[in-house]
Protein backbone atom coordinates (compact mmCIF):
# COMPACT_ATOMS: atom_id res chain seq x y z
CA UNK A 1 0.00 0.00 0.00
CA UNK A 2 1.36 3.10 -0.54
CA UNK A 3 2.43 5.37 2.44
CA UNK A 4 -0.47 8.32 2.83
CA UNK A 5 1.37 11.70 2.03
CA UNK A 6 0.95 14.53 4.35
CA UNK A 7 -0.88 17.03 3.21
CA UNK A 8 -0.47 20.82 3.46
CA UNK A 9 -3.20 20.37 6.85
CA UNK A 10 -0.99 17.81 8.36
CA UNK A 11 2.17 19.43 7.92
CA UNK A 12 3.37 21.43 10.97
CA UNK A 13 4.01 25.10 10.87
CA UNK A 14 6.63 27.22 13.02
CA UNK A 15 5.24 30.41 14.33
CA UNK A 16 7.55 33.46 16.51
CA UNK A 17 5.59 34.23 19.44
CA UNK A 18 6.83 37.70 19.57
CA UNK A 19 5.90 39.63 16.25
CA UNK A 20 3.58 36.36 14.51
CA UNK A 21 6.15 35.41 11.50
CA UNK A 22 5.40 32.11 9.98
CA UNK A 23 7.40 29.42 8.47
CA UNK A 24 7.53 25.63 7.56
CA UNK A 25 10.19 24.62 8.98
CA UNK A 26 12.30 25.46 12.80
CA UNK A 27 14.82 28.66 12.93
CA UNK A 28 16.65 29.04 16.30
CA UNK A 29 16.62 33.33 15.25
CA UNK A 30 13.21 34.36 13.79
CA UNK A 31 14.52 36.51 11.25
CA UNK A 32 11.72 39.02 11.34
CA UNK A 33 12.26 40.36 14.85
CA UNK A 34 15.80 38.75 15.27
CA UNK A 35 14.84 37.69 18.69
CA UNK A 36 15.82 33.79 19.74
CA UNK A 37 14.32 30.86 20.74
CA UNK A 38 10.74 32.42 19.97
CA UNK A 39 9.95 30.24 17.21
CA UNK A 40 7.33 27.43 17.86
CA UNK A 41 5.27 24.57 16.20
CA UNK A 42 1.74 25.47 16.55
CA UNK A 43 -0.81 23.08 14.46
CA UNK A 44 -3.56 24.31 11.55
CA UNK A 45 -6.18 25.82 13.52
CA UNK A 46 -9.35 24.18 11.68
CA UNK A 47 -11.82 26.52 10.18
CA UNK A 48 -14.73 27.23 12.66
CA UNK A 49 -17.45 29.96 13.22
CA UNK A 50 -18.40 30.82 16.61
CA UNK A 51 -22.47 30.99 17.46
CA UNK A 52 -23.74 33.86 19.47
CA UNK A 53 -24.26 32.85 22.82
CA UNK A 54 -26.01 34.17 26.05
CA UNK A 55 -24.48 37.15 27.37
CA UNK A 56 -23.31 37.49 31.37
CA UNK A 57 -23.90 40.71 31.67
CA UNK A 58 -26.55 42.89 29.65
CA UNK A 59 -24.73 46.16 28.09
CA UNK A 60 -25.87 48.93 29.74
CA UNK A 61 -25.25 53.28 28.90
CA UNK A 62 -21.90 54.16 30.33
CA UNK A 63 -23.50 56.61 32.44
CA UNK A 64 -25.11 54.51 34.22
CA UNK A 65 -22.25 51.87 34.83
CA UNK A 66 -21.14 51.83 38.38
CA UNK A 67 -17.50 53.40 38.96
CA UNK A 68 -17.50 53.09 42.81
CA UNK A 69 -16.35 49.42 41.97
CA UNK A 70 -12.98 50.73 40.72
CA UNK A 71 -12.08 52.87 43.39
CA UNK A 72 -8.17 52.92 44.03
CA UNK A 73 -7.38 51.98 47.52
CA UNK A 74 -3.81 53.11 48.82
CA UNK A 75 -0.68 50.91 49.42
CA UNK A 76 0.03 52.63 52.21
CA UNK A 77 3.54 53.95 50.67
CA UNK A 78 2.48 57.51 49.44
CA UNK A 79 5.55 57.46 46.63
CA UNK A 80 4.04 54.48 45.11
CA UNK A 81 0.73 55.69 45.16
CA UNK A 82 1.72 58.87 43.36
CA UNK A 83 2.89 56.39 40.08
CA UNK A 84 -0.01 54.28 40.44
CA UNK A 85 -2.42 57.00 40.26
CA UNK A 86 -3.46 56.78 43.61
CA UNK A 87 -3.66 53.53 44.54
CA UNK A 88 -4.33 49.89 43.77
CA UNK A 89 -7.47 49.50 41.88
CA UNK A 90 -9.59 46.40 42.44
CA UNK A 91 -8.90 43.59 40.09
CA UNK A 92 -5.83 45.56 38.80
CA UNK A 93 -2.58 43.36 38.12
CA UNK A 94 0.80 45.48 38.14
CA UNK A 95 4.09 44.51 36.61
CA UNK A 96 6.89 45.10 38.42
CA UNK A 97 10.43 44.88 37.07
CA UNK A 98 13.62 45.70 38.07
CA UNK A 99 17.37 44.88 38.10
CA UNK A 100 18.57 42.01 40.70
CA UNK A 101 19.15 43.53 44.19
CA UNK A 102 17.77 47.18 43.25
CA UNK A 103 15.17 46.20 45.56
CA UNK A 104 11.66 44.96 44.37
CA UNK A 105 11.41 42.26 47.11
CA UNK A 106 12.13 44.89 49.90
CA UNK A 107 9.61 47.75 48.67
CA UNK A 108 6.42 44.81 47.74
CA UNK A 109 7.33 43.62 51.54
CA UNK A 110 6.55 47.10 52.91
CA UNK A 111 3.50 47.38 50.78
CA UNK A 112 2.43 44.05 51.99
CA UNK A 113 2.28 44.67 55.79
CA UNK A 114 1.38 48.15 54.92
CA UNK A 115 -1.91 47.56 52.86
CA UNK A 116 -3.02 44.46 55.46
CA UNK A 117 -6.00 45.17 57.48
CA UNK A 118 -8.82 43.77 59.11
CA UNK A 119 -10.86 43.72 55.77
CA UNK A 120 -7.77 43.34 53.36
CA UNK A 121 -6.02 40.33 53.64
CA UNK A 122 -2.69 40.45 51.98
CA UNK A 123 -1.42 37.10 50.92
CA UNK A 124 2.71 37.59 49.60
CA UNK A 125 3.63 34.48 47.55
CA UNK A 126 7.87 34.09 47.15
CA UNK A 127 9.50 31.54 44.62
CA UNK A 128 12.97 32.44 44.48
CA UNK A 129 13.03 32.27 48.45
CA UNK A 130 11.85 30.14 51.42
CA UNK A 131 9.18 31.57 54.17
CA UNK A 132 12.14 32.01 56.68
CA UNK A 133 14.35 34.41 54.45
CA UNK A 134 11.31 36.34 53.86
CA UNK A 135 10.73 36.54 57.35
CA UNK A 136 14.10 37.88 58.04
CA UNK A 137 13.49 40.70 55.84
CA UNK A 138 10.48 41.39 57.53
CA UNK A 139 12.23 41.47 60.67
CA UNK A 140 14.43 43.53 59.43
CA UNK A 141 12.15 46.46 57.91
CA UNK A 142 9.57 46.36 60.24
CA UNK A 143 7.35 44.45 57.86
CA UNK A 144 5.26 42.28 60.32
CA UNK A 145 1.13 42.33 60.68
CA UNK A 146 -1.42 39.77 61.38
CA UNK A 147 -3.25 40.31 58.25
CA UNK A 148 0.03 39.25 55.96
CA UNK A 149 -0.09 35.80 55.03
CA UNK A 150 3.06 34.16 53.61
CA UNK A 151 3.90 31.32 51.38
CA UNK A 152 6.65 29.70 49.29
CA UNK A 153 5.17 28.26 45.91
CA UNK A 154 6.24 27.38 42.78
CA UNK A 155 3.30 25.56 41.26
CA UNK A 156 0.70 27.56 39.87
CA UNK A 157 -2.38 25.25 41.40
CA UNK A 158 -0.73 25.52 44.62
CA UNK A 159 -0.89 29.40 44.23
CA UNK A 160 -4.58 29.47 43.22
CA UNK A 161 -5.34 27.29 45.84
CA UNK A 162 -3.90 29.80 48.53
CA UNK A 163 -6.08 32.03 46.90
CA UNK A 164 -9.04 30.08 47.54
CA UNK A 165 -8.20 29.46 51.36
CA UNK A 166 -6.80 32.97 52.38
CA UNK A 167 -8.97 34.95 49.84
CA UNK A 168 -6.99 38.21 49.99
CA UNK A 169 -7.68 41.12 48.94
CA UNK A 170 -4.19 41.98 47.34
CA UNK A 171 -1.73 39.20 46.01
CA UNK A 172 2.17 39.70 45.32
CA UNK A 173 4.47 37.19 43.43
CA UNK A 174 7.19 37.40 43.40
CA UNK A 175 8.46 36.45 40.81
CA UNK A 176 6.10 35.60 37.90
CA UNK A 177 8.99 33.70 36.10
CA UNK A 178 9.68 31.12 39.11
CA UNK A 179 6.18 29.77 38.93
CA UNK A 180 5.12 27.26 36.26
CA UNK A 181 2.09 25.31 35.76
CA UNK A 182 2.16 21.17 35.22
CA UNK A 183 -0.30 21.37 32.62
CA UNK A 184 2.62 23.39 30.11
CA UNK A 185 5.29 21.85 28.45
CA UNK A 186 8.40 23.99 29.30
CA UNK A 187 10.88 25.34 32.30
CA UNK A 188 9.72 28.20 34.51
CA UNK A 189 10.59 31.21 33.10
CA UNK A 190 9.98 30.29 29.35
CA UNK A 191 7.15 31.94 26.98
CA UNK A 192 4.67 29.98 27.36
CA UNK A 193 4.68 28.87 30.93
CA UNK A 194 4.71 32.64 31.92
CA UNK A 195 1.37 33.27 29.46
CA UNK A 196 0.07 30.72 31.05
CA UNK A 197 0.58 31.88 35.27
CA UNK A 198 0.09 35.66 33.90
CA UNK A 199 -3.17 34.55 32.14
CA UNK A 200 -4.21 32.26 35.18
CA UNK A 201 -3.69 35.45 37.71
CA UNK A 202 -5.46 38.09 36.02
CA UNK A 203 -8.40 35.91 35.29
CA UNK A 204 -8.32 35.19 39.41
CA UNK A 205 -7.75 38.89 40.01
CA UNK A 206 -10.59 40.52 37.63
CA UNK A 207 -13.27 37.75 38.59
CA UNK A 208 -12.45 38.67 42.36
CA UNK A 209 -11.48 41.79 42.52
CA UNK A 210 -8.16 41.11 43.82
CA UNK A 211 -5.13 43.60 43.09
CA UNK A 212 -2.28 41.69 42.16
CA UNK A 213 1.57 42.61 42.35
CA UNK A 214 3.72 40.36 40.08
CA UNK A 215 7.60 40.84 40.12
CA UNK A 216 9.25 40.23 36.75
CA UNK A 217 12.48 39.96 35.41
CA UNK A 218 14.69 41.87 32.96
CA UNK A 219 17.25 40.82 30.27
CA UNK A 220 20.79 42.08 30.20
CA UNK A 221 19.18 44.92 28.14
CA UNK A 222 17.45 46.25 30.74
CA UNK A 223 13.67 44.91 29.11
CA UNK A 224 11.42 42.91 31.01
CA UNK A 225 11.88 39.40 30.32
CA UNK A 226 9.44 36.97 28.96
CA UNK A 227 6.91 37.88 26.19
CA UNK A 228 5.43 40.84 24.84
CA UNK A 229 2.35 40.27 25.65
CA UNK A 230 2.86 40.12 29.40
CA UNK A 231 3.16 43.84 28.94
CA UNK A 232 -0.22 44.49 27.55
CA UNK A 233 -2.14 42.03 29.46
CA UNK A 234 -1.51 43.76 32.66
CA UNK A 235 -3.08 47.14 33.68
CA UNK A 236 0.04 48.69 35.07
CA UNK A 237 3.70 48.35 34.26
CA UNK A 238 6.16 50.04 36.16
CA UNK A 239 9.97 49.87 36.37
CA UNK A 240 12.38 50.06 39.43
CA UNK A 241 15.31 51.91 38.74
CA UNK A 242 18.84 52.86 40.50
CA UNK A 243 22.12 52.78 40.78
CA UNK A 244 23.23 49.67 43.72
CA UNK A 245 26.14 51.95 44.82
CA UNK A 246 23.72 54.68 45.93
CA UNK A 247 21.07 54.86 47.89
CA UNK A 248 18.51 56.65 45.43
CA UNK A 249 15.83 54.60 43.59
CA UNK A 250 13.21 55.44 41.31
CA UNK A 251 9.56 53.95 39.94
CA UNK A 252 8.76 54.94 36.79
CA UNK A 253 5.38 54.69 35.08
CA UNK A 254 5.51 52.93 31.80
CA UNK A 255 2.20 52.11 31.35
CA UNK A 256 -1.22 53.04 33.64
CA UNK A 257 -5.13 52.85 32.28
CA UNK A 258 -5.52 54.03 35.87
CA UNK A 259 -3.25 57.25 35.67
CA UNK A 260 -0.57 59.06 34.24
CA UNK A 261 2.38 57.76 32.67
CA UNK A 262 4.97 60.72 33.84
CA UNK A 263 4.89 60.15 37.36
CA UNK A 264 8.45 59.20 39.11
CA UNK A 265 8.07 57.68 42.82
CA UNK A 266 11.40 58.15 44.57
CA UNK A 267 12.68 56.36 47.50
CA UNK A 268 15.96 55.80 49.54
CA UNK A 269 17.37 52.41 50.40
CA UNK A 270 18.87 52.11 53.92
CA UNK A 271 19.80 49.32 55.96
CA UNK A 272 16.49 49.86 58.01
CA UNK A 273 14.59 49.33 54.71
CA UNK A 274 13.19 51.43 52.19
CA UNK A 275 10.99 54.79 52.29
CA UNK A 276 9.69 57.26 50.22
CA UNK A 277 11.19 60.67 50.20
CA UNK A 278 8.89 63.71 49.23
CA UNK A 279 11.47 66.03 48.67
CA UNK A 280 14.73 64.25 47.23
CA UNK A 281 16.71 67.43 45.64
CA UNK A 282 18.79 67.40 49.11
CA UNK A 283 20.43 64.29 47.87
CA UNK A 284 21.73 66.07 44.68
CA UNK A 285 23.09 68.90 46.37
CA UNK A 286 26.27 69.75 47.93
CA UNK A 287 26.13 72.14 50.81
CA UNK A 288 28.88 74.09 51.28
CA UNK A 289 29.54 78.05 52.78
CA UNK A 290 31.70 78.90 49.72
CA UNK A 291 31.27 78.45 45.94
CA UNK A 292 33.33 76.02 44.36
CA UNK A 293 34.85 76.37 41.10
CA UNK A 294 33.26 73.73 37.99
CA UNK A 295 29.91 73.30 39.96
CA UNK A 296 26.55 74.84 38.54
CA UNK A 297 22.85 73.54 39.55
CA UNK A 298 20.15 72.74 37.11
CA UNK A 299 16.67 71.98 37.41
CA UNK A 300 15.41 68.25 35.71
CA UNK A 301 11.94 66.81 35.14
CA UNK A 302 11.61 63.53 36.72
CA UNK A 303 8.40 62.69 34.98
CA UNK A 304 6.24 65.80 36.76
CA UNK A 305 8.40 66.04 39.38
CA UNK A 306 11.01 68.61 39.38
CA UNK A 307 14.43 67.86 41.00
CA UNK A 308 17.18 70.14 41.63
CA UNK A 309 20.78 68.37 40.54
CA UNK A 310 23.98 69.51 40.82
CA UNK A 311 27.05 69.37 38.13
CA UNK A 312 30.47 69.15 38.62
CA UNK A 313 33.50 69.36 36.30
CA UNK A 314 36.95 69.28 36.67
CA UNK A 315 39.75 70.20 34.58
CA UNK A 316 43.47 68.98 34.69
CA UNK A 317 46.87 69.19 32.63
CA UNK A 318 47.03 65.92 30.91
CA UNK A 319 50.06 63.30 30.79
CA UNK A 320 48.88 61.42 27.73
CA UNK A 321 48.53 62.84 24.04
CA UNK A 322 45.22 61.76 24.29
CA UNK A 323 43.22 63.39 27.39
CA UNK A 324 41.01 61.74 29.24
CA UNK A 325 37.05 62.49 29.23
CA UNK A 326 34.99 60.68 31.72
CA UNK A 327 31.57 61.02 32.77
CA UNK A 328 29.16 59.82 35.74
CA UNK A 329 25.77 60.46 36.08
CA UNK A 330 25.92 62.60 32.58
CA UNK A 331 25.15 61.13 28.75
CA UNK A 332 29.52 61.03 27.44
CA UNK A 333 28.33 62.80 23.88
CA UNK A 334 26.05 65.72 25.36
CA UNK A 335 29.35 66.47 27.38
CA UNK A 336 31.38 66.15 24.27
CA UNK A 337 28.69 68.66 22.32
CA UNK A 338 29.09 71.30 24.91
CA UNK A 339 32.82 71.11 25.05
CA UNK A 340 32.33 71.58 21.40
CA UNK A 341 30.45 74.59 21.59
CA UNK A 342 32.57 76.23 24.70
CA UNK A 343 35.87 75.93 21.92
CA UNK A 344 33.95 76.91 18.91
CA UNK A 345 31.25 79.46 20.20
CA UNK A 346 32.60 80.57 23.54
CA UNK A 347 36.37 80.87 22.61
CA UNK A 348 37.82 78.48 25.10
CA UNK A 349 40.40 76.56 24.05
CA UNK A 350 41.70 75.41 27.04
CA UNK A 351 39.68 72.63 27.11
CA UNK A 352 40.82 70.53 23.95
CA UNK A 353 44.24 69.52 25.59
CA UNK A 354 43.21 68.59 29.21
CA UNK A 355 41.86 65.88 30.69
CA UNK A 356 37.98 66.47 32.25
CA UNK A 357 36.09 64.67 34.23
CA UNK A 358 32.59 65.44 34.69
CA UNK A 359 29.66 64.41 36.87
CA UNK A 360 26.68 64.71 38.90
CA UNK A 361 26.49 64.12 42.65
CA UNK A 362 24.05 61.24 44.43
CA UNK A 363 23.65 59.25 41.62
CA UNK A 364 20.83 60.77 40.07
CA UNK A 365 21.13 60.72 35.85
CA UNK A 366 21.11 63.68 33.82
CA UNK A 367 19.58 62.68 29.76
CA UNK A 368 17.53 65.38 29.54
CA UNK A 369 18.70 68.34 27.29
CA UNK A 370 17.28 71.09 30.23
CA UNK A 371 20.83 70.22 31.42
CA UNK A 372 22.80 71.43 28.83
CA UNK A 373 23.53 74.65 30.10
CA UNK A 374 24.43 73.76 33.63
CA UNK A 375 26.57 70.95 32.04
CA UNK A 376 28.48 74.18 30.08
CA UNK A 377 28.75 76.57 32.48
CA UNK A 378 30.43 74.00 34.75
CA UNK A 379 32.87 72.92 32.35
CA UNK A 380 33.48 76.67 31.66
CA UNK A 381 33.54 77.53 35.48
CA UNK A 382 36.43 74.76 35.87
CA UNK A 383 38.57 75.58 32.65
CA UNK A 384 38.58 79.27 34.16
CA UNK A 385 39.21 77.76 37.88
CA UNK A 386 36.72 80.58 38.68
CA UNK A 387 33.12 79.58 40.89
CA UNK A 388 29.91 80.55 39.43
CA UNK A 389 27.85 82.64 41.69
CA UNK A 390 25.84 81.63 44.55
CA UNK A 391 22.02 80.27 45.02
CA UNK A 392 22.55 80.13 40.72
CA UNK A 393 20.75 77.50 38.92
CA UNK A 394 21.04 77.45 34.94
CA UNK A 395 18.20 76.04 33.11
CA UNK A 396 18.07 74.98 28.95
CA UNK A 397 19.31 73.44 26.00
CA UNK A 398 22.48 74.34 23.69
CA UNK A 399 22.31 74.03 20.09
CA UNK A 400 25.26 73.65 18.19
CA UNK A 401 25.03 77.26 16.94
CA UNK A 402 25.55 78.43 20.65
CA UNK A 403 22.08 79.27 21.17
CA UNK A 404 20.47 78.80 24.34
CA UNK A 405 16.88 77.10 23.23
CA UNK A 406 13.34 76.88 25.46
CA UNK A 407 12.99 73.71 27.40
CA UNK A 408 9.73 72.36 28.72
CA UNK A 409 8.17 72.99 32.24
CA UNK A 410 10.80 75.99 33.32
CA UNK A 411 7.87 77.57 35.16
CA UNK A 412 7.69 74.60 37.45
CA UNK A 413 11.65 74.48 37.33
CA UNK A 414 11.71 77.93 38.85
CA UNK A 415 9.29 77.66 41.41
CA UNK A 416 11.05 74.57 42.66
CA UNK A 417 14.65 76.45 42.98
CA UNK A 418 12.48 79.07 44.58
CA UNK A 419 11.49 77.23 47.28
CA UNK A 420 14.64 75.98 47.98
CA UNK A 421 16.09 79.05 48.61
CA UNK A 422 17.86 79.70 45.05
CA UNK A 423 17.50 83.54 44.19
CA UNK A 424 19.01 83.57 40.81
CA UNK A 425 18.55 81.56 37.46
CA UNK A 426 19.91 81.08 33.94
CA UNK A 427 17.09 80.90 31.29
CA UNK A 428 16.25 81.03 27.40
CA UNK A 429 14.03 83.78 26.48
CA UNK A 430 10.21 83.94 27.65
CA UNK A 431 10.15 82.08 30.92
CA UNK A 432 6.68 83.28 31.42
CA UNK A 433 5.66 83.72 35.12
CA UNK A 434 8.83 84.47 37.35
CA UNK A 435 8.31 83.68 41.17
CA UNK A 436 8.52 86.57 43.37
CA UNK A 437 11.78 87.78 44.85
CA UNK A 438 13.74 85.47 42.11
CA UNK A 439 16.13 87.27 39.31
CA UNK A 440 16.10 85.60 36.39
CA UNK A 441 18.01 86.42 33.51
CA UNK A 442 17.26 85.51 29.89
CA UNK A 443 20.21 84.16 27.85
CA UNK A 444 19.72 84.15 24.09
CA UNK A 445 23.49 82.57 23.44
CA UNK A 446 26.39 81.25 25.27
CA UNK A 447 28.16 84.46 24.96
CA UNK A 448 25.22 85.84 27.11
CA UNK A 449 25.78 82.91 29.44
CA UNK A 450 29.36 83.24 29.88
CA UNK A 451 29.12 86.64 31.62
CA UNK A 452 27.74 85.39 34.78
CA UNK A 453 31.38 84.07 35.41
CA UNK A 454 33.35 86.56 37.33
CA UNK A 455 36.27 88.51 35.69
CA UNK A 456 38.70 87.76 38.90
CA UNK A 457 41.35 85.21 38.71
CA UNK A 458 41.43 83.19 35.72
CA UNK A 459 44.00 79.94 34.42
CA UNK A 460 46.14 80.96 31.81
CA UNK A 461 45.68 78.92 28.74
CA UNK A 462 48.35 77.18 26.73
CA UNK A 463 48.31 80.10 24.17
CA UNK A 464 48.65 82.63 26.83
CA UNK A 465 52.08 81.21 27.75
């Protein structure tokens, strides 16, 4: 008899999980989206039509559908509120990702035993530790209540089933890519085990209007790992940011149907724990009784929030033909635009053959271009070895033609360095309303910027002799 041949129904197709290209045959890269080990056999759906059926719900007027349900209730830590929109929303699920040890597991432990209550249970499900490490963290922070409950699962029925004996009214996991379900093919952590809990959760969190926490993991690129489509199943995705050598740390709002996406929560890791700080601009500052040459203060935009930052440059004869140009806390090729423009446009050209080292002090990270001006005054203030003036802050962006250009939200800039006692600013034309008992100057150029630096004692440069 002759062998059957498979027809184009039988035959098995390869599909990429990530962006949907198709292929007959296995690729280790799906050449579409270049991303690996996406590419999977999926069978030929058969043609079928779908019946109406009986509805669970009727549809009703959007007036008249009941928004009381959705409330937000609060976390209890006012910095995370302030990202979330408020507060945790009934049935919402949040994404949470972060780098290891930045400290996810520390801040969703204080939100825990914060948000417990008499009527909110809290139930705070770890895979990547066991009940007694999590305990000593809660020891440790001052994380303890009645109304916690704790457990250490990595089966997904074993997590649903806690859900069905503590019935809580927020759940954290932590982390979604330790737990796997037996019914999936695959290790924890791959694509389609993590659909699979992420899909299980949310449908246990909308049908009981349970807010859900889940911690997630990020590549090497700094992405949250696991599929795509983690990222739009969830109502919420915010990132935890920060440097592990300092003690600042950011969430940022990447995605909210509950609230605003340009919200930054900022917090300060200690040994004690973490907390929120309402006013972080005193960890960008340096106080000191004197000005210091090669220091200027800008205002940034943290999302909404405005933060005062300080710059610092130095300057220094260098050994090497080559000098030396390193940068913290600043973007390396905005520094080397501004030293640019200080040789071309501002006639300094002292700065070519010396080494300069530039930065910006507790850790915070200067991208946007509101800091270009700060960024070239400081370098100018340290090639001259001559200190800006006091309670100055210098606010906008440099073009490469010199000119000084408008930057977003100076009003709000301004009224921040006025309340923290600054009395004099550096802006580009048209600040609109000035606070009161502030001088502000407009600078069209960086000729017009340079002139804030006093004529006293000044390096000679190599020219000079």
């Amino acid at each position: 008899m002759a062998a059957r041949t498979k027809t184009a129904k039988d035959r098995p197709s390869y599909r990429c999980t990530e962006c949907g290209w198709q292929t007959a045959k296995w690729l280790g890269r799906c050449p579409e989206c270049q991303a690996w080990g996406t590419v999977e056999e999926y069978g030929a759906p058969a043609v079928r039509t779908t019946a109406a059926g009986r509805v669970s719900t009727a549809a009703l007027p959007i007036a008249q559908v009941d928004g009381r349900q959705a409330t937000a209730r609060t976390t209890g830590v006012d910095e995370l509120d302030r990202v979330l929109g408020g507060g945790l929303v009934p049935g919402a699920v949040v994404l949470l990702a972060g780098e290891p040890g930045v400290g996810k597991s520390t801040l969703l432990l204080d939100v825990a035993a914060k948000a417990a209550s008499d009527q909110h249970r809290t139930l705070y499900v770890t895979g990547e530790e066991s009940a007694s490490q999590v305990r000593l963290r809660a020891d440790r922070i001052n994380a303890l209540s009645d109304h916690l409950y704790l457990a250490a699962e990595t089966d997904l029925s074993a997590v649903l089933g806690h859900l069905d004996e503590v019935k809580p009214s927020l759940l954290i996991l932590d982390s979604v890519q330790t737990v796997a379900s037996p019914e999936i093919d695959g290790a924890p952590g791959g694509m389609a085990q993590v659909r699979e809990v992420a899909g299980a959760l949310i449908r246990a969190s909308k049908e009981r209007g349970m807010s859900t926490l889940l911690v997630g993991h990020v590549t090497k690129d700094g992405a949250i790992a696991g599929p795509r489509l983690l990222e739009h199943l969830v109502d919420v995705v915010l990132h935890f940011e920060g440097d592990r050598h300092a003690r600042l740390r950011l969430v940022r709002g990447v995605k909210n149907r509950y609230g605003a996406t340009d919200e930054v929560g900022c917090f300060e890791l200690h040994d004690e724990g973490i907390t929120g700080l309402a006013d972080p601009s005193g960890l960008f500052l340096t106080r000191r009784d004197t000005a210091v040459p090669g220091t200027c203060l800008t205002v940034t935009l943290e999302g909404r929030r405005p933060l005062v930052a300080e710059v610092q440059a130095l300057t220094v004869d260098s050994q090497i033909p080559s000098p030396r140009r390193t940068t913290s806390g600043l973007e390396t090729s905005r520094v080397s635009m501004m030293l640019a423009v200080l040789e071309q446009r501002g006639r300094i050209s002292a700065l070519g053959k010396r080494d300069i080292y530039s930065a910006t002090v507790g850790g915070v990270k200067l991208s946007e271009p509101a800091a270009d001006l700060a960024i070239a005054l400081a370098l100018a203030s340290a090639a001259s070895d001559t200190p800006l003036p006091k309670n100055l802050v210098a606010i906008g962006e440099v073009g490469l033609a010199g000119e000084v250009r408008r930057v977003t939200g100076v009003q709000r800039r301004l009224a921040e360095a006025h309340r923290l006692g600054f009395t004099h600013a550096l802006v580009p034309a048209d600040p609109g309303k000035v606070p009161a008992g502030m001088k502000v100057t407009e600078v069209a150029d960086m000729g017009d910027a340079l002139r804030v630096l006093p004529r006293g004692r000044r390096t000679r440069t190599p020219e000079e002799g």
